[in-house]
C-alpha atoms as a PDB file:
ATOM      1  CA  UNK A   1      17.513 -12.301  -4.470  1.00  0.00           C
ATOM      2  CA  UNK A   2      13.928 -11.809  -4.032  1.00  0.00           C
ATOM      3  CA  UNK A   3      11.607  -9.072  -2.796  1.00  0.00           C
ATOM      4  CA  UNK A   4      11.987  -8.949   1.250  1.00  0.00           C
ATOM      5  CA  UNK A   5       9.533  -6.265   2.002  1.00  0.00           C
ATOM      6  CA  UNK A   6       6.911  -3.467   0.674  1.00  0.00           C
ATOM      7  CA  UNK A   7       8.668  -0.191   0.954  1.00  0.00           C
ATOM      8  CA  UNK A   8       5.714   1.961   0.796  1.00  0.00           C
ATOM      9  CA  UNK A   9       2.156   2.406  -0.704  1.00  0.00           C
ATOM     10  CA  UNK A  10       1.869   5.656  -3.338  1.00  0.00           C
ATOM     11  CA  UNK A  11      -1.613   7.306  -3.307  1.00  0.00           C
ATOM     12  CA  UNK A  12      -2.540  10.236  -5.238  1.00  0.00           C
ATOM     13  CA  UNK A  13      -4.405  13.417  -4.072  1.00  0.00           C
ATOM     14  CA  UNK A  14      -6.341  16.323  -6.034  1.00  0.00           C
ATOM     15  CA  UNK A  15      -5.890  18.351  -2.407  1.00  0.00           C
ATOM     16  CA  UNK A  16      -2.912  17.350  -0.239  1.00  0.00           C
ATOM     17  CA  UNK A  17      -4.040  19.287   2.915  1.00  0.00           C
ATOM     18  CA  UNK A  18      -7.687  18.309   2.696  1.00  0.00           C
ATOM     19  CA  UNK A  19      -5.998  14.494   2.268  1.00  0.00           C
ATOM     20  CA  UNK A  20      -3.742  14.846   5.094  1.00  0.00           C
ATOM     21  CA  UNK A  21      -6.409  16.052   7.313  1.00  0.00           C
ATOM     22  CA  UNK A  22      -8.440  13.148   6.634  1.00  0.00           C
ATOM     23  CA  UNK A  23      -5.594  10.433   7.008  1.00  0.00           C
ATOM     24  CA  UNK A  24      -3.974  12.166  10.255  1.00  0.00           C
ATOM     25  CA  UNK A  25      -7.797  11.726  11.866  1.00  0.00           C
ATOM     26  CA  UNK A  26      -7.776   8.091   9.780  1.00  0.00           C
ATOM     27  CA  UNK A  27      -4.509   6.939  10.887  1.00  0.00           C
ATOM     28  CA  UNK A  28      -4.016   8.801  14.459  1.00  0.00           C
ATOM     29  CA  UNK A  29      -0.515   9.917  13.153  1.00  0.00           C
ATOM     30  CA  UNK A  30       1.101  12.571  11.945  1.00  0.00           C
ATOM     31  CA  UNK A  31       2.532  12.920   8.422  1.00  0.00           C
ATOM     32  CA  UNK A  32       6.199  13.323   8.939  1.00  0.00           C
ATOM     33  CA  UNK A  33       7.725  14.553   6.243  1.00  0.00           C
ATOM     34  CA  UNK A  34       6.253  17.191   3.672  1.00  0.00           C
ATOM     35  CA  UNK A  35       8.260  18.282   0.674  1.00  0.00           C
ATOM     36  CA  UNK A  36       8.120  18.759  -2.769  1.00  0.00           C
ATOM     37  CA  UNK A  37      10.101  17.971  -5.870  1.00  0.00           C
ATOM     38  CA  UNK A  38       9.768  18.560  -9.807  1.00  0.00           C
ATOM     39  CA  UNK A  39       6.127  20.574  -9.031  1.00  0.00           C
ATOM     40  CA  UNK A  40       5.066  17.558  -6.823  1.00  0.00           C
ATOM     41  CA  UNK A  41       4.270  17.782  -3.532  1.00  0.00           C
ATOM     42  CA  UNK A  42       4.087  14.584  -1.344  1.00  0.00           C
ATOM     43  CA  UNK A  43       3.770  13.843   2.318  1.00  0.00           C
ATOM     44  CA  UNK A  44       5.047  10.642   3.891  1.00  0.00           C
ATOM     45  CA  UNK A  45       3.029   8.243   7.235  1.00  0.00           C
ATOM     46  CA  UNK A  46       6.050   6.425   8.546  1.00  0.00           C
ATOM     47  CA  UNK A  47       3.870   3.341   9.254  1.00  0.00           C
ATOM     48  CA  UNK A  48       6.165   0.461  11.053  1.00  0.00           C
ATOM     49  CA  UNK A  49       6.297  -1.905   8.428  1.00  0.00           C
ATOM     50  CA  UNK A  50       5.587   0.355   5.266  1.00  0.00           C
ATOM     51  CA  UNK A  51       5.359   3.500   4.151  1.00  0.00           C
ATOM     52  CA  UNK A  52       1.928   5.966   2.664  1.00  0.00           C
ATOM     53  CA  UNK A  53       3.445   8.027   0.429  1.00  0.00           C
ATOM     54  CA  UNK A  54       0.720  10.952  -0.228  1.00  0.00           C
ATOM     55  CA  UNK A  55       1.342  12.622  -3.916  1.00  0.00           C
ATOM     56  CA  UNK A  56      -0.242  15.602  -5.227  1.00  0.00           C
ATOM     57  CA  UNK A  57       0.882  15.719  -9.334  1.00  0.00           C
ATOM     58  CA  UNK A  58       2.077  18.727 -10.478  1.00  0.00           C
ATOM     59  CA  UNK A  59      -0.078  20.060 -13.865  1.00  0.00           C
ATOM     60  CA  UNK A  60       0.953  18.262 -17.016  1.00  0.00           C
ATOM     61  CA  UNK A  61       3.171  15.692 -15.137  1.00  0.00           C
ATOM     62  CA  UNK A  62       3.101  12.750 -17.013  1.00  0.00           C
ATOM     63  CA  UNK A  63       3.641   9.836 -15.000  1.00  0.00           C
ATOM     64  CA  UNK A  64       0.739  10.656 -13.225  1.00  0.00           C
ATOM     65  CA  UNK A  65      -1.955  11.011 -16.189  1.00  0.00           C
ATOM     66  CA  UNK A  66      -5.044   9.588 -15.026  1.00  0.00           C
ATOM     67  CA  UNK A  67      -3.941   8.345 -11.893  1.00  0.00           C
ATOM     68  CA  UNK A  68      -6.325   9.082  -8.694  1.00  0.00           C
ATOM     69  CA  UNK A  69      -6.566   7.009  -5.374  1.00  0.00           C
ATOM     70  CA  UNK A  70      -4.235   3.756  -4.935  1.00  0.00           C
ATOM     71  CA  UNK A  71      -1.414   4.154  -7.660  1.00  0.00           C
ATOM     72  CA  UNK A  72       1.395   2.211  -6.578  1.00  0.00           C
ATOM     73  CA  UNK A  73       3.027  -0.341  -4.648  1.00  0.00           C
ATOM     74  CA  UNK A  74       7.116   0.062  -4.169  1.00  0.00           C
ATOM     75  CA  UNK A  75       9.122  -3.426  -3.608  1.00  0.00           C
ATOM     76  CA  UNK A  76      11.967  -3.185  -1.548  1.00  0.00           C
ATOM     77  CA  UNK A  77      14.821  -4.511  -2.710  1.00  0.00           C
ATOM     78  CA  UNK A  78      18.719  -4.674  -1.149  1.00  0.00           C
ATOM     79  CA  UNK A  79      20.224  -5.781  -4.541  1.00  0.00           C
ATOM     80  CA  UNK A  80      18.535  -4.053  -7.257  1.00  0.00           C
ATOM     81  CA  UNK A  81      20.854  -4.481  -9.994  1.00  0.00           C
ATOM     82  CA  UNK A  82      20.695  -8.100  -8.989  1.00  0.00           C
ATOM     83  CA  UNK A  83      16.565  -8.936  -8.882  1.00  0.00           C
ATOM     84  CA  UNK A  84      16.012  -6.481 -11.711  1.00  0.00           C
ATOM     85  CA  UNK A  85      18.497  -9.007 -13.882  1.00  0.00           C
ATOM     86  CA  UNK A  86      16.759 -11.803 -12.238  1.00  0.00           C
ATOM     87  CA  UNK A  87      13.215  -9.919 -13.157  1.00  0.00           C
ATOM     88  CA  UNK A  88      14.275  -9.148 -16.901  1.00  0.00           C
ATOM     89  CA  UNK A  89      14.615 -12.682 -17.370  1.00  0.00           C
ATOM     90  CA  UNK A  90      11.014 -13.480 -16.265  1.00  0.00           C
ATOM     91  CA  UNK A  91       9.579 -11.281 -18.348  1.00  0.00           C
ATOM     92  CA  UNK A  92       9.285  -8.600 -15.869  1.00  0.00           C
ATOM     93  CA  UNK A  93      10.917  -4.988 -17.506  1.00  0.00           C
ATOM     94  CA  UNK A  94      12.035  -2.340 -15.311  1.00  0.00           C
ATOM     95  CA  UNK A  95      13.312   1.261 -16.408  1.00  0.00           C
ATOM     96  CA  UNK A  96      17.502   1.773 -15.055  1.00  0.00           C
ATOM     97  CA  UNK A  97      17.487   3.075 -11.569  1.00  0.00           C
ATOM     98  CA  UNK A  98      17.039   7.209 -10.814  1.00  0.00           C
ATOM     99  CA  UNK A  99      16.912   8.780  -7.216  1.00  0.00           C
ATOM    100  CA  UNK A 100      13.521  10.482  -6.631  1.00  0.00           C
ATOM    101  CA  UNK A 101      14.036  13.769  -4.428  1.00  0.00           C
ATOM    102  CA  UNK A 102      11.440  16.407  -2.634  1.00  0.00           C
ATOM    103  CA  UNK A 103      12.993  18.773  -0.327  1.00  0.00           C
ATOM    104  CA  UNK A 104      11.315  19.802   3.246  1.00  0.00           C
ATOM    105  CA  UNK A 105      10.090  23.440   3.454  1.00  0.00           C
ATOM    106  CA  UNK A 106      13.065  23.199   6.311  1.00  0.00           C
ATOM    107  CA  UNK A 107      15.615  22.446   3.621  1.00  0.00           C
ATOM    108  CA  UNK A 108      15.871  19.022   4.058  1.00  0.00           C
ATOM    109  CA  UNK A 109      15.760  16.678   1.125  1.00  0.00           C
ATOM    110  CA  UNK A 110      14.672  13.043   0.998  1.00  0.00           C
ATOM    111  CA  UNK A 111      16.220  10.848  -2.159  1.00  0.00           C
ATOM    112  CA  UNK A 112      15.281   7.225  -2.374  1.00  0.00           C
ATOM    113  CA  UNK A 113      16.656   5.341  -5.849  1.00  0.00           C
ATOM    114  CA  UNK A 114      13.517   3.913  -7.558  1.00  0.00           C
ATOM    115  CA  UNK A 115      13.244   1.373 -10.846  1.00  0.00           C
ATOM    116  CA  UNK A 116      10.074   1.569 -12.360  1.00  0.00           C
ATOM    117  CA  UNK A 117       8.594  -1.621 -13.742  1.00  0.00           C
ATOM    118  CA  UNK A 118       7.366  -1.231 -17.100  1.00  0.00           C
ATOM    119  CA  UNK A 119       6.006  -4.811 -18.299  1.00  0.00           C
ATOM    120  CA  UNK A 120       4.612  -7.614 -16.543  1.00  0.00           C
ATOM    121  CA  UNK A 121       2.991  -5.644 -13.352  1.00  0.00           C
ATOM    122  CA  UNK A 122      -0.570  -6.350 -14.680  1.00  0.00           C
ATOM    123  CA  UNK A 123      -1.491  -2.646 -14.947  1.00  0.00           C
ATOM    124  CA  UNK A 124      -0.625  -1.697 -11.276  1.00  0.00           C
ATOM    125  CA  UNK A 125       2.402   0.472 -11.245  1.00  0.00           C
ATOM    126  CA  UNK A 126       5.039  -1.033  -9.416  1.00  0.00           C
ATOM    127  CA  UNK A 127       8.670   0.488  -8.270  1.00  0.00           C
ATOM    128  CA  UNK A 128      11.364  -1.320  -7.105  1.00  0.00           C
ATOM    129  CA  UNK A 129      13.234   0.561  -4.438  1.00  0.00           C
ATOM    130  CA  UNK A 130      16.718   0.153  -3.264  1.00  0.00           C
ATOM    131  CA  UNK A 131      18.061   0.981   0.378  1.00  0.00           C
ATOM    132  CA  UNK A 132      17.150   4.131   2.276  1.00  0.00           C
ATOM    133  CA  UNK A 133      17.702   5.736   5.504  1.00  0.00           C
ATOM    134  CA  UNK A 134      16.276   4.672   9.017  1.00  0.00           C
ATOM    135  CA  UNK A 135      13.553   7.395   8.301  1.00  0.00           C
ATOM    136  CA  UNK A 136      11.781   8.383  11.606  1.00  0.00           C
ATOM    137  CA  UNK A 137       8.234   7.381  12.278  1.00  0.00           C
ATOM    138  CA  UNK A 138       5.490   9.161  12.105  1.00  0.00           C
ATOM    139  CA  UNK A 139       3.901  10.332  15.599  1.00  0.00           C
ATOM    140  CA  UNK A 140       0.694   9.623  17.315  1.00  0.00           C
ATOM    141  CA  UNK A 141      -1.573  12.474  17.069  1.00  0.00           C
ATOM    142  CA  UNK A 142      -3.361  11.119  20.555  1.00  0.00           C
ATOM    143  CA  UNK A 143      -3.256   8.071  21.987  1.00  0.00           C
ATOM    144  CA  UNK A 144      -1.077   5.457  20.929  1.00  0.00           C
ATOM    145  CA  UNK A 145      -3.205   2.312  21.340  1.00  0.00           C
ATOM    146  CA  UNK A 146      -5.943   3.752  18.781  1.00  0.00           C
ATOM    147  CA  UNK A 147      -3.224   4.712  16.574  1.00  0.00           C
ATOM    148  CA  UNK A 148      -1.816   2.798  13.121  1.00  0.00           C
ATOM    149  CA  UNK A 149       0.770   0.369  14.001  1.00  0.00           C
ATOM    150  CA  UNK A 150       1.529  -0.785  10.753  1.00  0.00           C
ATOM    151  CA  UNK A 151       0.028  -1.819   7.341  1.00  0.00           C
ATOM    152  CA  UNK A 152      -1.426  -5.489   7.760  1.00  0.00           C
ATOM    153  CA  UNK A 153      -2.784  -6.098   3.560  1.00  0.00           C
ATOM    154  CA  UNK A 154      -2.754  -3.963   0.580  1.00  0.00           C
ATOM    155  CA  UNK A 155      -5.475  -5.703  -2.050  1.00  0.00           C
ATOM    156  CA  UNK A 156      -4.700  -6.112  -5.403  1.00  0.00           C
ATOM    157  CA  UNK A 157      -8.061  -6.394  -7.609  1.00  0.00           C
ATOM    158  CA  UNK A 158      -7.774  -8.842 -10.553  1.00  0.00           C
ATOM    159  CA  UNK A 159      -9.778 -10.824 -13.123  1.00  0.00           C
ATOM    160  CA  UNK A 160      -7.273 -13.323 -14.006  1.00  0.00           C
ATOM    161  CA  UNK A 161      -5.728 -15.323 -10.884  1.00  0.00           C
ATOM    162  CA  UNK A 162      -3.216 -17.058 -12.453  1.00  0.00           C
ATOM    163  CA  UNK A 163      -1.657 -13.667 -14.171  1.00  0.00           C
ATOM    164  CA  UNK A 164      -1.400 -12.457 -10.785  1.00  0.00           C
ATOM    165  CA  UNK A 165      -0.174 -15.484  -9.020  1.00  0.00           C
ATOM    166  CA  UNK A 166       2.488 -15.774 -11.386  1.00  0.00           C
ATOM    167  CA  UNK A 167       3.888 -11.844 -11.217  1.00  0.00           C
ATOM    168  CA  UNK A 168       3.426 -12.227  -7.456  1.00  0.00           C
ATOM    169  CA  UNK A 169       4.551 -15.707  -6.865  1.00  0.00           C
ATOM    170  CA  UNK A 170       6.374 -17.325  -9.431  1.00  0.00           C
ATOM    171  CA  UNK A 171       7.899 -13.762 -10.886  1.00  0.00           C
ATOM    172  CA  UNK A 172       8.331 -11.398  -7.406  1.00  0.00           C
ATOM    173  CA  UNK A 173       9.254 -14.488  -5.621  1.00  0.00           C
ATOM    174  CA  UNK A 174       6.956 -13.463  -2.308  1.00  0.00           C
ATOM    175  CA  UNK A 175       5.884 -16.682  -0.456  1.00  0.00           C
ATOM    176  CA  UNK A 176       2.405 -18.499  -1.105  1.00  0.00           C
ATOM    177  CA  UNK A 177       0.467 -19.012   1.733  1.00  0.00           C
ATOM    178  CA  UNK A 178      -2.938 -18.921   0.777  1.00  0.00           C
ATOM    179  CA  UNK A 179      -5.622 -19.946  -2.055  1.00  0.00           C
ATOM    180  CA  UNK A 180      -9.032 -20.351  -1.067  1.00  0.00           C
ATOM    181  CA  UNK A 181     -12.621 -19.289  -2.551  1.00  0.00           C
ATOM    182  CA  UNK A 182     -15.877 -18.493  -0.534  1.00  0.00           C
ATOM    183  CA  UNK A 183     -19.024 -18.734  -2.391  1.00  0.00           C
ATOM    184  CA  UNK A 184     -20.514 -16.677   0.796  1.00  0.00           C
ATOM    185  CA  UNK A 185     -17.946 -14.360   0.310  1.00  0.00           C
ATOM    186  CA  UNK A 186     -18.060 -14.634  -3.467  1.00  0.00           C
ATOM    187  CA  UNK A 187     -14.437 -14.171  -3.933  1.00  0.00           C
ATOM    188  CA  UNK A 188     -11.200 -15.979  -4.583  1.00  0.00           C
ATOM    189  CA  UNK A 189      -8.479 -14.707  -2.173  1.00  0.00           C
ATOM    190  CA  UNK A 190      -4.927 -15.559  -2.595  1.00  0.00           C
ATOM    191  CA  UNK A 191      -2.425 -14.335  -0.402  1.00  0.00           C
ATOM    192  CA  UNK A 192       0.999 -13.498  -0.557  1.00  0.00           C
ATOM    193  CA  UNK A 193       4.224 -12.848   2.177  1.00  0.00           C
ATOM    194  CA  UNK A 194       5.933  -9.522   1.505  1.00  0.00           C
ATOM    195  CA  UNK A 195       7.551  -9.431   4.622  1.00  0.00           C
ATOM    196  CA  UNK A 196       5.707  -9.469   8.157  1.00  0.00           C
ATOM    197  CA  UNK A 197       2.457  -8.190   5.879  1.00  0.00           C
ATOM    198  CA  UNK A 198       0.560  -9.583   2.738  1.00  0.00           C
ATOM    199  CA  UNK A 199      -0.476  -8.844  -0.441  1.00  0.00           C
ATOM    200  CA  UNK A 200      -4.221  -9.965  -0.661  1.00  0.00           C
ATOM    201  CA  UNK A 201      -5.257 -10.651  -4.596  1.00  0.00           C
ATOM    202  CA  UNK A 202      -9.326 -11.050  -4.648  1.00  0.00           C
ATOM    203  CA  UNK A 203     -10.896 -12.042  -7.356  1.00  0.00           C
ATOM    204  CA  UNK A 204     -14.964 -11.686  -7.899  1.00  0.00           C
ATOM    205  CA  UNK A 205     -16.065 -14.835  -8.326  1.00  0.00           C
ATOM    206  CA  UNK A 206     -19.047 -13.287  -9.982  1.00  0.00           C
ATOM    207  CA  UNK A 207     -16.868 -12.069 -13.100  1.00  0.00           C
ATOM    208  CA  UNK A 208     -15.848 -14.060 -15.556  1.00  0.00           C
ATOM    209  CA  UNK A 209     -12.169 -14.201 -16.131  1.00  0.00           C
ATOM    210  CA  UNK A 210     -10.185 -11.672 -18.591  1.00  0.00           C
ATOM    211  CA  UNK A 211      -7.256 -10.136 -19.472  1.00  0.00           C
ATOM    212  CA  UNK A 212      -8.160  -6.575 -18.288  1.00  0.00           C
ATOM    213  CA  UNK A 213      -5.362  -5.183 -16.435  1.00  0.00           C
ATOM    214  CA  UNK A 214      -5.594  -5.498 -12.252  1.00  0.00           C
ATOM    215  CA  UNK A 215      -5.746  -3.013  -9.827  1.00  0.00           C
ATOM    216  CA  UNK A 216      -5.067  -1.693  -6.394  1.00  0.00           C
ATOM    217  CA  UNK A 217      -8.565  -2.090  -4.586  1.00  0.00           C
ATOM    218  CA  UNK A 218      -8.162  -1.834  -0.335  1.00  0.00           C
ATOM    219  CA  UNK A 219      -6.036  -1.592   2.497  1.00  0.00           C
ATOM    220  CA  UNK A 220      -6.126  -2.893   5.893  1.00  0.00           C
ATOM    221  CA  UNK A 221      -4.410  -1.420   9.077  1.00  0.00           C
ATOM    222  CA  UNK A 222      -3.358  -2.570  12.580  1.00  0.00           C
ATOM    223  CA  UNK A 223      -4.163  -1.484  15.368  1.00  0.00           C
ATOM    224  CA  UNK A 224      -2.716  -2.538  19.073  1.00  0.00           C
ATOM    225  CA  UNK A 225      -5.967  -1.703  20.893  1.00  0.00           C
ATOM    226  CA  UNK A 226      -9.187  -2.124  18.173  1.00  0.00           C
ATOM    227  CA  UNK A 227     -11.864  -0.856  20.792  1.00  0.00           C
ATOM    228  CA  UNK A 228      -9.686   2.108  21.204  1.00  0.00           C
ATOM    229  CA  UNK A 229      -9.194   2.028  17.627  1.00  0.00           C
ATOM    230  CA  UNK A 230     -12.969   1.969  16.750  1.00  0.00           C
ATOM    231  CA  UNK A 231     -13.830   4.684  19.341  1.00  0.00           C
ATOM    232  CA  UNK A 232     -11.381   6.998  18.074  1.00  0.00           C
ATOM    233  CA  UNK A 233     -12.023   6.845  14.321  1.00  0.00           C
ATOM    234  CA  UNK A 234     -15.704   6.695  14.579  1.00  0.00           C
ATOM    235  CA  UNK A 235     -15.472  10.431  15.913  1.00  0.00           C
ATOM    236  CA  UNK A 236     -14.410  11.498  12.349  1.00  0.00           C
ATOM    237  CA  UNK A 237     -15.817   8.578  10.107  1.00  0.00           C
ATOM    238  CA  UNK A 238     -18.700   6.233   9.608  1.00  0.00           C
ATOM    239  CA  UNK A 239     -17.429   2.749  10.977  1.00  0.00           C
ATOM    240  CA  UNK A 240     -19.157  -0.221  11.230  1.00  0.00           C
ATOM    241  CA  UNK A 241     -19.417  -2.851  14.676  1.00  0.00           C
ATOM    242  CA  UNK A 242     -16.295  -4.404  15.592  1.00  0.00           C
ATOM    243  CA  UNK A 243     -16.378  -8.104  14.246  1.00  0.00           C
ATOM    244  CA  UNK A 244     -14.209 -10.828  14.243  1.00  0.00           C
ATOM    245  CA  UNK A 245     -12.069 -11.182  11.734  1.00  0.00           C
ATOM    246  CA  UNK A 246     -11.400 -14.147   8.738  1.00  0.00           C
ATOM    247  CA  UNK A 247      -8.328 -14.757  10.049  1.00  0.00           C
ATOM    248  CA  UNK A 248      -8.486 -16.583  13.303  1.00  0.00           C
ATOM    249  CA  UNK A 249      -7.800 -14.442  16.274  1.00  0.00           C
ATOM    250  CA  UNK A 250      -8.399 -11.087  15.054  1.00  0.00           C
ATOM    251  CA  UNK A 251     -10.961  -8.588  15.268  1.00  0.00           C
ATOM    252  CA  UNK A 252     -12.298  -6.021  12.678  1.00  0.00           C
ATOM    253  CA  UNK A 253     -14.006  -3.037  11.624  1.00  0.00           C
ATOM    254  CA  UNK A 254     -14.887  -1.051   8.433  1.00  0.00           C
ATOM    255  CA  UNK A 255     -14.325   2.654   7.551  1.00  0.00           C
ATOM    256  CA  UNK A 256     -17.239   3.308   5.230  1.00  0.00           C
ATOM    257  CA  UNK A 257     -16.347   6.654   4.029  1.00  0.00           C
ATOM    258  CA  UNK A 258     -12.481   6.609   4.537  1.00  0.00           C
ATOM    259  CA  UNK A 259     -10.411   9.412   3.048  1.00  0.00           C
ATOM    260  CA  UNK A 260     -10.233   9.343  -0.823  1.00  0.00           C
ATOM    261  CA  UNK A 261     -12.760   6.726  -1.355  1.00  0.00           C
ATOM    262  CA  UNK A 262      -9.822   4.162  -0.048  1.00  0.00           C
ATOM    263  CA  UNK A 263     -11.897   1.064   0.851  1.00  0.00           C
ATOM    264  CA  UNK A 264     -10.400   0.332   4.679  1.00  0.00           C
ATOM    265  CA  UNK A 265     -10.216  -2.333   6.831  1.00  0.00           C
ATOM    266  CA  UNK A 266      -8.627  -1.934  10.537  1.00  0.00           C
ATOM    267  CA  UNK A 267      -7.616  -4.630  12.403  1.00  0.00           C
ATOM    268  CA  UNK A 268      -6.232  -5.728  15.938  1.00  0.00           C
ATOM    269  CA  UNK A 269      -4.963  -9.256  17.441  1.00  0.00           C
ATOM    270  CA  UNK A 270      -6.525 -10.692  20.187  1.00  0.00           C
ATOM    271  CA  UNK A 271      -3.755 -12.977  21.194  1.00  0.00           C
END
């Protein structure tokens, strides 16, 4: 087996309301779910192809020491027993399933069973997650065509390529589709299939290489209408002009001061 999809994108929060409020006018959705769980509270954007999973730690919590902004990317899995043996022997250590659980202020509880990796990720924390519900989701809080469709990249920040290529490629087993470096960019991009979205790494071609550990850096939306998209969010955020994007046949704007310092990208098709 291999990894078929990204199951959702973890970001941690000092504030949870003040957060919310900033990604419902961000994302033109509505957070639908809100519970909490072992003195965490999170808050979930149903978002097509993945999930934003919005955490505010509880004091003294562990897991989270140190964490702020983009913590986590979760790997869906439908065999985890199976690609957490075929993981182990690549070098790749993950911690025996558990079911994570916060409970709605209406009562109801969401569980979803979660293997943490613990050696090989590179420094970003990484879950594997195993089947869950249909969940619902989220709803437009206006109009849908200048509303989040979908998540389209999540960057991954590194200073050694071929670390990364290997947990992503060789290790994760998610496609290779693209390698290419731009001294007018002055990076080295390499993307990578995790199901109908990708998993950008960037590299500064500036820095030399290392072995410091990599990080989650940016994420980039989609939008069905990006002129609806752009008028909307520029009401509530500074947004640059709509350009055209690297990849043929798209067009693309900035968020320069999105919510929690989360560098954004939104994005529509022309075709």
């Amino acid at each position: 087996m291999t990894i078929a999809a990204l199951d959702h994108i973890a970001l941690v929060v000092n504030d949870l309301d003040t957060a919310l409020d900033g990604l419902t006018r961000l994302l033109g959705r509505e957070a639908n779910w809100r519970g909490s769980g072992g003195g965490t509270r999170h808050a979930w954007y149903q978002l097509g192809n993945a999930a934003l999973d919005v955490i505010q730690p509880g004091e003294g919590n562990p897991m989270f020491a140190g964490a702020a902004g983009l913590w986590a990317l979760a790997f869906a899995t439908d065999d985890m027993e199976g690609d957490r043996r075929r993981l182990s022997r690549l070098s790749v250590a993950s911690m025996d399933p558990m079911p994570v659980r916060t409970k709605a202020d209406d009562g109801q509880t969401r569980t979803w069973p979660t293997a943490i990796v613990t050696g090989g990720a590179n420094g970003v924390t990484t879950f594997l997650v195993g089947e869950t519900p249909a969940w619902p989701p989220s709803p437009a809080a206006g109009d849908e065509a200048g509303a989040v469709i979908g998540l389209d990249h999540v960057v991954v920040s590194t200073r050694n390529p071929d670390r990364a290529a290997a947990f992503y490629g060789a290790r994760l087993g998610l496609p290779f589709k693209l390698d290419r470096s731009n001294p007018d960019w002055g990076t080295r991009l390499m993307f990578f299939q995790c199901g109908d979205l990708i998993v950008e790494v960037a590299q500064q071609l500036k820095d030399d290489p290392s072995n410091d550990p990599d990080s989650l850096w940016g994420l980039s939306w989609r939008v069905p209408d990006i002129d609806a998209a752009h008028a909307r969010i520029g009401q509530s955020f500074a947004v640059t002009d709509i350009r055209d994007g690297r990849k043929p046949g798209t067009r693309v704007f900035t968020v320069k001061d999105a919510p929690e310092g989360v560098p954004t990208l939104i994005l529509g098709r022309t075709g």
